[in-house]
Protein backbone atom coordinates (compact mmCIF):
# COMPACT_ATOMS: atom_id res chain seq x y z
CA UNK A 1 -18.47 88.31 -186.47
CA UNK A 2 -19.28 89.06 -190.27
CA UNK A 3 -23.36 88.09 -190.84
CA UNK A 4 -22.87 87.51 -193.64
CA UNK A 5 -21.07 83.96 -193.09
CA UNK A 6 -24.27 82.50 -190.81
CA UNK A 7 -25.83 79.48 -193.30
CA UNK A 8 -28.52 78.62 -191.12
CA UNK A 9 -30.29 80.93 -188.64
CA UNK A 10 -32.93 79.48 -186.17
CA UNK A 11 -35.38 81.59 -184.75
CA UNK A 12 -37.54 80.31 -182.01
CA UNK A 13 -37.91 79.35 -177.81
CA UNK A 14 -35.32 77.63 -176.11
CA UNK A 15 -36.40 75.37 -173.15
CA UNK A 16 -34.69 72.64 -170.55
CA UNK A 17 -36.29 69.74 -170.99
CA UNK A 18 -36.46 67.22 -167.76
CA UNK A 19 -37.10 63.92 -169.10
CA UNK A 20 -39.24 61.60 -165.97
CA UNK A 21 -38.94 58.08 -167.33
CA UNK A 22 -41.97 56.33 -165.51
CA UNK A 23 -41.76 52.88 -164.33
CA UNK A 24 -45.62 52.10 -164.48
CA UNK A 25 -48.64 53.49 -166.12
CA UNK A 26 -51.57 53.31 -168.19
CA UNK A 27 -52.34 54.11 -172.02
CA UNK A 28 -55.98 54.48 -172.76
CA UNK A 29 -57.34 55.07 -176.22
CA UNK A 30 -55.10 54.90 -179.52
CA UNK A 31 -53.10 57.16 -181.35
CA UNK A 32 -54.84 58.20 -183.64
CA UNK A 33 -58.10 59.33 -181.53
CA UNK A 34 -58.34 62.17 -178.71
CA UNK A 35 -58.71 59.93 -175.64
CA UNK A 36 -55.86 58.58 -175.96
CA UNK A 37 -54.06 59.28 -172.89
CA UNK A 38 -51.72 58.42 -170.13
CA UNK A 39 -52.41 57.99 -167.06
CA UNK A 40 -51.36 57.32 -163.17
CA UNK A 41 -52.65 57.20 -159.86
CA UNK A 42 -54.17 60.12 -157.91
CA UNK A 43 -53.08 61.26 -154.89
CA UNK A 44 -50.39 58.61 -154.87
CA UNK A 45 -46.53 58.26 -154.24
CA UNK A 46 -45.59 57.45 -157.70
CA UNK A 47 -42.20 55.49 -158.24
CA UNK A 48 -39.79 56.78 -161.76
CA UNK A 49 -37.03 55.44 -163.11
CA UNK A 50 -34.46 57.94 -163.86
CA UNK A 51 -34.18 61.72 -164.67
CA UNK A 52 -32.36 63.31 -167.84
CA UNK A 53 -32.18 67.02 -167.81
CA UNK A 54 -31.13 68.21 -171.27
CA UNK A 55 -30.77 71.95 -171.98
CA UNK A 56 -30.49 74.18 -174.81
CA UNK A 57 -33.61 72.33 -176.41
CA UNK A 58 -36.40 73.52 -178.10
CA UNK A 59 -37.71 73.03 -182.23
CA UNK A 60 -35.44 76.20 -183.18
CA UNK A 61 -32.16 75.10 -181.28
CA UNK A 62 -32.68 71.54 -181.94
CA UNK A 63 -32.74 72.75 -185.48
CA UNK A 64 -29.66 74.99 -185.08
CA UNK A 65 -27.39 72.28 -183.31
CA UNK A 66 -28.67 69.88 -186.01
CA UNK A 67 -27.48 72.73 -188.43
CA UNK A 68 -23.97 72.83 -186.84
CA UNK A 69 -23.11 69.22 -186.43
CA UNK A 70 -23.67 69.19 -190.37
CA UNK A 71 -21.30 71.49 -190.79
CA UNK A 72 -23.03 74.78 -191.39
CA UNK A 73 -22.34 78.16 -189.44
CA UNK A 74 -25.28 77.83 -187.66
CA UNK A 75 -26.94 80.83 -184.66
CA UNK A 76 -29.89 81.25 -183.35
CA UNK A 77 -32.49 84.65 -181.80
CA UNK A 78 -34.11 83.34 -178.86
CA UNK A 79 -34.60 84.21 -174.91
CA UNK A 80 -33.28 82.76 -172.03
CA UNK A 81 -33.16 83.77 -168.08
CA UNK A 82 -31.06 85.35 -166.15
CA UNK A 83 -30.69 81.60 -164.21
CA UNK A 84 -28.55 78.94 -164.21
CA UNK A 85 -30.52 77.23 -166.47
CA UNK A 86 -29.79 79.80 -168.92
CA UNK A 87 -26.48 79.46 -168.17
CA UNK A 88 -26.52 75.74 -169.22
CA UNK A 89 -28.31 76.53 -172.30
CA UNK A 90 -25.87 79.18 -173.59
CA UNK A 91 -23.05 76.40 -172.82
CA UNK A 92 -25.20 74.02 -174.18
CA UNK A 93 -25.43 75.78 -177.41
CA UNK A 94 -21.63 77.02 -177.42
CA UNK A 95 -20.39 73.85 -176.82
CA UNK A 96 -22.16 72.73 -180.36
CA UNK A 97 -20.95 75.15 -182.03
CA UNK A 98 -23.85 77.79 -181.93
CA UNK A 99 -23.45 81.01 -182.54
CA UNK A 100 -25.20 82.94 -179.68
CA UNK A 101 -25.26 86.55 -180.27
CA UNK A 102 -28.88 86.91 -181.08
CA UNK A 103 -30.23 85.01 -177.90
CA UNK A 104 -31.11 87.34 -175.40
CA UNK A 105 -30.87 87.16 -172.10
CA UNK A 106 -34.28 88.54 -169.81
CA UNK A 107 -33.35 89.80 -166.56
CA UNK A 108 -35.36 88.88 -163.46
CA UNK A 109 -36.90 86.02 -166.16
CA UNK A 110 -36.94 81.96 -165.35
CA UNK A 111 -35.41 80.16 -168.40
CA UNK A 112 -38.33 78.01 -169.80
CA UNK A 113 -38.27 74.37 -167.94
CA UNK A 114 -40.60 71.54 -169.38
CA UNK A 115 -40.95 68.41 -167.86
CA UNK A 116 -41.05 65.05 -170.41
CA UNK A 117 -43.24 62.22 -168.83
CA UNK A 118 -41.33 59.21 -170.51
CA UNK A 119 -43.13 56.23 -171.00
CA UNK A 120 -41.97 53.31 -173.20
CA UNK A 121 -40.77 54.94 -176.39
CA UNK A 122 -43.71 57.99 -176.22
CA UNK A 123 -43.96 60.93 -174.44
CA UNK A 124 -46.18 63.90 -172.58
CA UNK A 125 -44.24 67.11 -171.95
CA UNK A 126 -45.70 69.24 -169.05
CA UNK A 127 -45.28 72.65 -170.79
CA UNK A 128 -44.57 76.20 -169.81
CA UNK A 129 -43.19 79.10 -171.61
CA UNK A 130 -42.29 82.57 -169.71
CA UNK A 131 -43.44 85.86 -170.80
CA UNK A 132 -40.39 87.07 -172.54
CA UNK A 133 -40.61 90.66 -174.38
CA UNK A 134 -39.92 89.41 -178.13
CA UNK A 135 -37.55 91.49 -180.66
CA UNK A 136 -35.83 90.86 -183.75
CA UNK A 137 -32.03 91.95 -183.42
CA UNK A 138 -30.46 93.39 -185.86
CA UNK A 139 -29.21 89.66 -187.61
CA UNK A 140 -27.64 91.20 -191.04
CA UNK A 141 -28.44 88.62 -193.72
CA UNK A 142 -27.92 85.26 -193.25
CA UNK A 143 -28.24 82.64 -196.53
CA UNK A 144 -31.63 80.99 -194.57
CA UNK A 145 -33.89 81.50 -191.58
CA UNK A 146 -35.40 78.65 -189.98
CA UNK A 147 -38.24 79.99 -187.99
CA UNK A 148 -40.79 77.51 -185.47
CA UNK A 149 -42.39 77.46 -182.34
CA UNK A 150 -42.42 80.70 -179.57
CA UNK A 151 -44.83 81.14 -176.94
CA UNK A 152 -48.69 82.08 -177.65
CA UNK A 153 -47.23 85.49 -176.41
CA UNK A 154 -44.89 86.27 -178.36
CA UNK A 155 -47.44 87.28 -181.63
CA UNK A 156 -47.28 89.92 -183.19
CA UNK A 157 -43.25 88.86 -183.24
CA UNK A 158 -44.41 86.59 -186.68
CA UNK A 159 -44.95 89.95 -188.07
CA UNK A 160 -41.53 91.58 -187.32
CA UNK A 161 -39.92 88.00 -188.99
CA UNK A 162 -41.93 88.92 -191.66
CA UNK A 163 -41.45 92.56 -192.11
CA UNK A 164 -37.98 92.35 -191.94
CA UNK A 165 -38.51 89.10 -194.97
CA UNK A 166 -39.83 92.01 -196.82
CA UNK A 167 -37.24 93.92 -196.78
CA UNK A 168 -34.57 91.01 -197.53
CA UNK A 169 -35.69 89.36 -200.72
CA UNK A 170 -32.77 87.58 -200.80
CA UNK A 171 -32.70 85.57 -197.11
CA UNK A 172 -34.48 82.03 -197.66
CA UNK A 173 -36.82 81.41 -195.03
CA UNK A 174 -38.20 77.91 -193.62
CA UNK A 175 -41.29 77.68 -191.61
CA UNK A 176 -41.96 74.71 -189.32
CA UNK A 177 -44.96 76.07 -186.99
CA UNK A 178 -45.11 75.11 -183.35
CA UNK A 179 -48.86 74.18 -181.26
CA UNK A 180 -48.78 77.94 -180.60
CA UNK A 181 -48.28 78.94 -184.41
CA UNK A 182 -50.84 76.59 -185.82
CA UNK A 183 -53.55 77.55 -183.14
CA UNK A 184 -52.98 81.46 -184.00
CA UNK A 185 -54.44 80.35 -187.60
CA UNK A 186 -53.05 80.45 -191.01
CA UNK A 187 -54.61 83.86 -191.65
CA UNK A 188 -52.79 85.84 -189.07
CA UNK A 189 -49.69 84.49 -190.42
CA UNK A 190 -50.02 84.39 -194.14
CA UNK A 191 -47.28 86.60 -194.90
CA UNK A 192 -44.81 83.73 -193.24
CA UNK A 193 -46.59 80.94 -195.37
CA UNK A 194 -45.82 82.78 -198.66
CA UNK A 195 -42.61 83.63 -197.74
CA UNK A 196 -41.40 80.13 -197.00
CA UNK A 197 -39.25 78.63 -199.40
CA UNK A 198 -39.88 75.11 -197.53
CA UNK A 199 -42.75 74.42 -195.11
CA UNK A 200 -42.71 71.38 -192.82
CA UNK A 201 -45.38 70.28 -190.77
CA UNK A 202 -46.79 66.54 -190.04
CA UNK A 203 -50.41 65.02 -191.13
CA UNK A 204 -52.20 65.81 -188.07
CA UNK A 205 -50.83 69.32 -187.89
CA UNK A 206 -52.01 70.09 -191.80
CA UNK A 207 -55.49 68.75 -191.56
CA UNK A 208 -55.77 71.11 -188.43
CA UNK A 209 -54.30 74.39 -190.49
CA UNK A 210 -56.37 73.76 -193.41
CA UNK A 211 -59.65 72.57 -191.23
CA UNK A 212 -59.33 69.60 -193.58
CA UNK A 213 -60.09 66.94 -190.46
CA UNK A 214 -59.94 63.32 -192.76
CA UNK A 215 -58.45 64.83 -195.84
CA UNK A 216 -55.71 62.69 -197.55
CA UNK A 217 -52.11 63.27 -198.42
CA UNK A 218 -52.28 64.56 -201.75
CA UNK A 219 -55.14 67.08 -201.03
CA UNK A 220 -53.12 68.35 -198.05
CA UNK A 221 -49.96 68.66 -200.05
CA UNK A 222 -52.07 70.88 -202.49
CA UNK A 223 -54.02 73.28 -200.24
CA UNK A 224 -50.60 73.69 -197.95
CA UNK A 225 -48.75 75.08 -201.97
CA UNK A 226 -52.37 77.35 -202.38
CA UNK A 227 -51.08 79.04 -199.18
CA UNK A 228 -47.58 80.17 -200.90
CA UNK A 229 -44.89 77.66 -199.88
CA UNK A 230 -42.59 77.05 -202.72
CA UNK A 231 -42.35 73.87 -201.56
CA UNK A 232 -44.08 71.78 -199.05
CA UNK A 233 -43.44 68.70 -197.07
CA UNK A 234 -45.64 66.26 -194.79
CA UNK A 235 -44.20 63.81 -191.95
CA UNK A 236 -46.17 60.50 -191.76
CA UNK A 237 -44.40 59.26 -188.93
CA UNK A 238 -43.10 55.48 -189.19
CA UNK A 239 -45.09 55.64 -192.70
CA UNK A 240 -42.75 58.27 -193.88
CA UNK A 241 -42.87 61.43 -195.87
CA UNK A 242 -44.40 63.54 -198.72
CA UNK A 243 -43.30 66.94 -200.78
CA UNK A 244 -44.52 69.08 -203.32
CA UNK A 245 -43.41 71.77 -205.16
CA UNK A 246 -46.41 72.32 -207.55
CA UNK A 247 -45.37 70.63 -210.51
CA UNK A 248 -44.62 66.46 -208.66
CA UNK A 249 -45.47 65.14 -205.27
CA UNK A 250 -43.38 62.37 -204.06
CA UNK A 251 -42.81 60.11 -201.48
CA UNK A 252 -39.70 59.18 -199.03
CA UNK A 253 -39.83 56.11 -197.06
CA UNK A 254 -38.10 56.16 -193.51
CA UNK A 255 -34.43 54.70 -193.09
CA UNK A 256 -35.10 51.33 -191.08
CA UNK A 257 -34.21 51.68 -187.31
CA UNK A 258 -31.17 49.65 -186.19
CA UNK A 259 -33.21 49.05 -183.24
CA UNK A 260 -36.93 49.75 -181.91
CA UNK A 261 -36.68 53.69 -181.03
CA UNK A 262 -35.64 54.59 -177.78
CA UNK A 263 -37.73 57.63 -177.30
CA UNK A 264 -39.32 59.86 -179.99
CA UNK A 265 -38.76 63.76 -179.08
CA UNK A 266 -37.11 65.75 -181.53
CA UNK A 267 -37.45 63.26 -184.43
CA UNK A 268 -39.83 66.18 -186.83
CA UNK A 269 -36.83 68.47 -185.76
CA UNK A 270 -34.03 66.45 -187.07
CA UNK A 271 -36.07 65.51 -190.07
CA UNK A 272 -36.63 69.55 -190.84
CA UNK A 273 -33.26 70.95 -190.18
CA UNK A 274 -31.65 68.17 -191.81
CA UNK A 275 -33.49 68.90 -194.87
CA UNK A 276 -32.77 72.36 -194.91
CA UNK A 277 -29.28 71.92 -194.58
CA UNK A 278 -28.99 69.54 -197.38
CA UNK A 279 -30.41 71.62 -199.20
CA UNK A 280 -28.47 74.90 -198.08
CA UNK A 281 -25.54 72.22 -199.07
CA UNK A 282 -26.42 72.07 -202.65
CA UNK A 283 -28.63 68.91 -202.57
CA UNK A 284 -31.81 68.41 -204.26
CA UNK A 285 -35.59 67.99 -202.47
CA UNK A 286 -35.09 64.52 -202.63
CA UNK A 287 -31.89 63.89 -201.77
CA UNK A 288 -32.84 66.23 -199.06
CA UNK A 289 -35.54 64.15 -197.51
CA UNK A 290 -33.09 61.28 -197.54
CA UNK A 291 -31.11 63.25 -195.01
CA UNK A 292 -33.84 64.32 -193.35
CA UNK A 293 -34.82 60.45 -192.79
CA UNK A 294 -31.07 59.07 -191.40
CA UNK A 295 -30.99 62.03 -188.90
CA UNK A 296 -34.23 61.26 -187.41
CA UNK A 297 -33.75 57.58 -187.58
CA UNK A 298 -30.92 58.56 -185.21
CA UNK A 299 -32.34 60.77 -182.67
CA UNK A 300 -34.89 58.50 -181.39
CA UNK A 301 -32.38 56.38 -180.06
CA UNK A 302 -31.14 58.44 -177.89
CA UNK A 303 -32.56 60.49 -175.09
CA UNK A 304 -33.55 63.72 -175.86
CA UNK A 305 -33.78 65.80 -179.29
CA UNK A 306 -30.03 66.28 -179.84
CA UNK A 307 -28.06 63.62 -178.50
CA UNK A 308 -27.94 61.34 -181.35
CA UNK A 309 -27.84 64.20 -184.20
CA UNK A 310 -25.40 63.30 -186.53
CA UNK A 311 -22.22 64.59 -187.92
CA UNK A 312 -22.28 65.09 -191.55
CA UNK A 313 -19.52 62.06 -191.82
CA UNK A 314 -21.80 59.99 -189.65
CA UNK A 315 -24.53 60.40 -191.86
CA UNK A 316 -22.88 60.38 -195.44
CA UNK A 317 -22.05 57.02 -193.87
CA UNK A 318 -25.59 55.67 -193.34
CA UNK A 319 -26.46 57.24 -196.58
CA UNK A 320 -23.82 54.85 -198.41
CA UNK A 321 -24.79 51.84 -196.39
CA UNK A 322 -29.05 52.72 -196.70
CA UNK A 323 -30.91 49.58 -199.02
CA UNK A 324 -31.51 50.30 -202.40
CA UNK A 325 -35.29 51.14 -201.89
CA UNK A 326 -33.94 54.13 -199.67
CA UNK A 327 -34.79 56.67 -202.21
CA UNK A 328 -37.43 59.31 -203.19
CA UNK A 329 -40.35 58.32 -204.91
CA UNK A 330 -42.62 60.32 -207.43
CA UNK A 331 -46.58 59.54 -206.48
């Protein structure tokens, strides 16, 4: 294949997710505080509802099949196992129209498996991510990376994404860090930060990567820029979201839901990749975001993070129907 045609190149784990939908439980606490929790009964037969096993998931392939769908020549550098599971994935992934080259497959290695404890339209995800050996193939030049979440092992790998940045001034490069990414610090990966062309993360995530714990929008929107993202942009959940590219901050409401969400996972993903790939399409910031907002309105009504990712047709069609207050606003 010729490198050079890849638009959109995802860099990050790929993981089966098994989604438990629970019949009965309890929530205790609220949201927005750390108790809140989930919980069942101890050393007790527990009844579910259903099982949905999706493959080929993960923030970088959600982002890459998102990429696809929208047209874009999309691949991805990840690791799988030498298991059925990683079987699935790389048909998973094909079947999208993925470009697979770059995802390596680790002999005598289990393919990452998370389980997804559904309730209601949230979830907990049971995680566990396999000690892969992480390189960088040789991926020529494609026009944008789009790099998130690997396991806490996988550092210093950040620093072979950014050497190689370095040495390709002319590759755009998208960061949306994963738990693992935030919780190695901004320090240890400054290089990525200033690199990024776009960085995406949501509220709670920047108040934890600045150490800013009840700072407000605009303050995080401004210390995120300080760390060298040409442009920066905030999820707000249901309340929406918020860029800046040093010079105006503005707003983007969400794109109503047709119906209350189904279940959430794989909503920031959509949001991201969509972004990027209106962007990588010619479209401005906030005609971006406006993308960004249909293709996450549609993902949480499906299972899963990639069943209800739109086709670019799909979504030019929302974006015609969407009210007239469906529109970027400077703040």
């Amino acid at each position: 294949m010729n490198d050079n045609k890849i638009d959109f190149l995802a860099i990050g784990d790929t993981v089966i997710d098994a989604f438990i939908k629970l019949k009965e439980a309890s929530i205790v606490g609220t949201p927005d505080s750390e108790d809140y929790k989930i919980c069942l009964p101890f050393a007790d037969k527990v009844p579910y509802e259903d099982v949905f096993v999706c493959p080929a998931v993960g923030n970088a392939a959600n982002a890459a099949v998102s990429a696809s769908r929208l047209g874009l020549k999309s691949a991805i550098v990840s690791n799988i196992g030498d298991d059925k599971e990683g079987t699935d994935c790389l048909d998973s992934l094909k079947k999208d129209g993925v470009n697979t080259d770059f995802v390596k497959i680790n002999r005598g290695i289990k393919t990452n498996y998370h389980y997804v404890l559904w309730y209601e339209a949230e979830r907990t995800i049971l995680i566990k991510h396999e000690k892969y050996d992480y390189i960088l193939p040789e991926i020529g030049e494609p026009k944008w990376i789009y790099f998130s979440s690997v396991s806490e092992t996988a550092f210093p790998f950040h620093d072979l994404v950014a050497d190689y940045l370095d040495n390709h001034k002319s590759v755009n490069f998208a960061f949306q860090p994963g738990k693992n990414e935030i919780k190695l610090g901004k320090e240890k990966l400054a290089r990525l930060y200033k690199h990024s062309k776009i960085f995406f993360c949501n509220v709670e995530e920047a108040r934890k990567i600045l150490g800013l714990e009840s700072a407000e929008i605009k303050e995080l929107l401004s210390k995120m820029y300080e760390l060298g993202p040409k442009k920066v942009v905030i999820t707000d959940g249901p309340k929406g979201a918020y860029a800046y590219d040093g010079v105006e901050s503005i707003f983007m409401p969400i794109y109503p839901d047709p119906k209350p969400p189904f279940e959430r996972t794989g909503a920031g993903d959509a949001f991201s990749s969509t972004v990027v790939a209106a962007i990588i399409s010619g479209k401005t910031l906030s005609e971006a975001l406006a993308w960004g907002g249909i293709n996450s309105m549609a993902v949480v009504q499906e299972v899963g993070a990639q069943k209800g990712l739109l086709t670019l047709s799909k979504l030019e069609g929302y974006l015609k129907n969407a009210q007239a207050d469906y529109k970027a606003q400077k703040i």
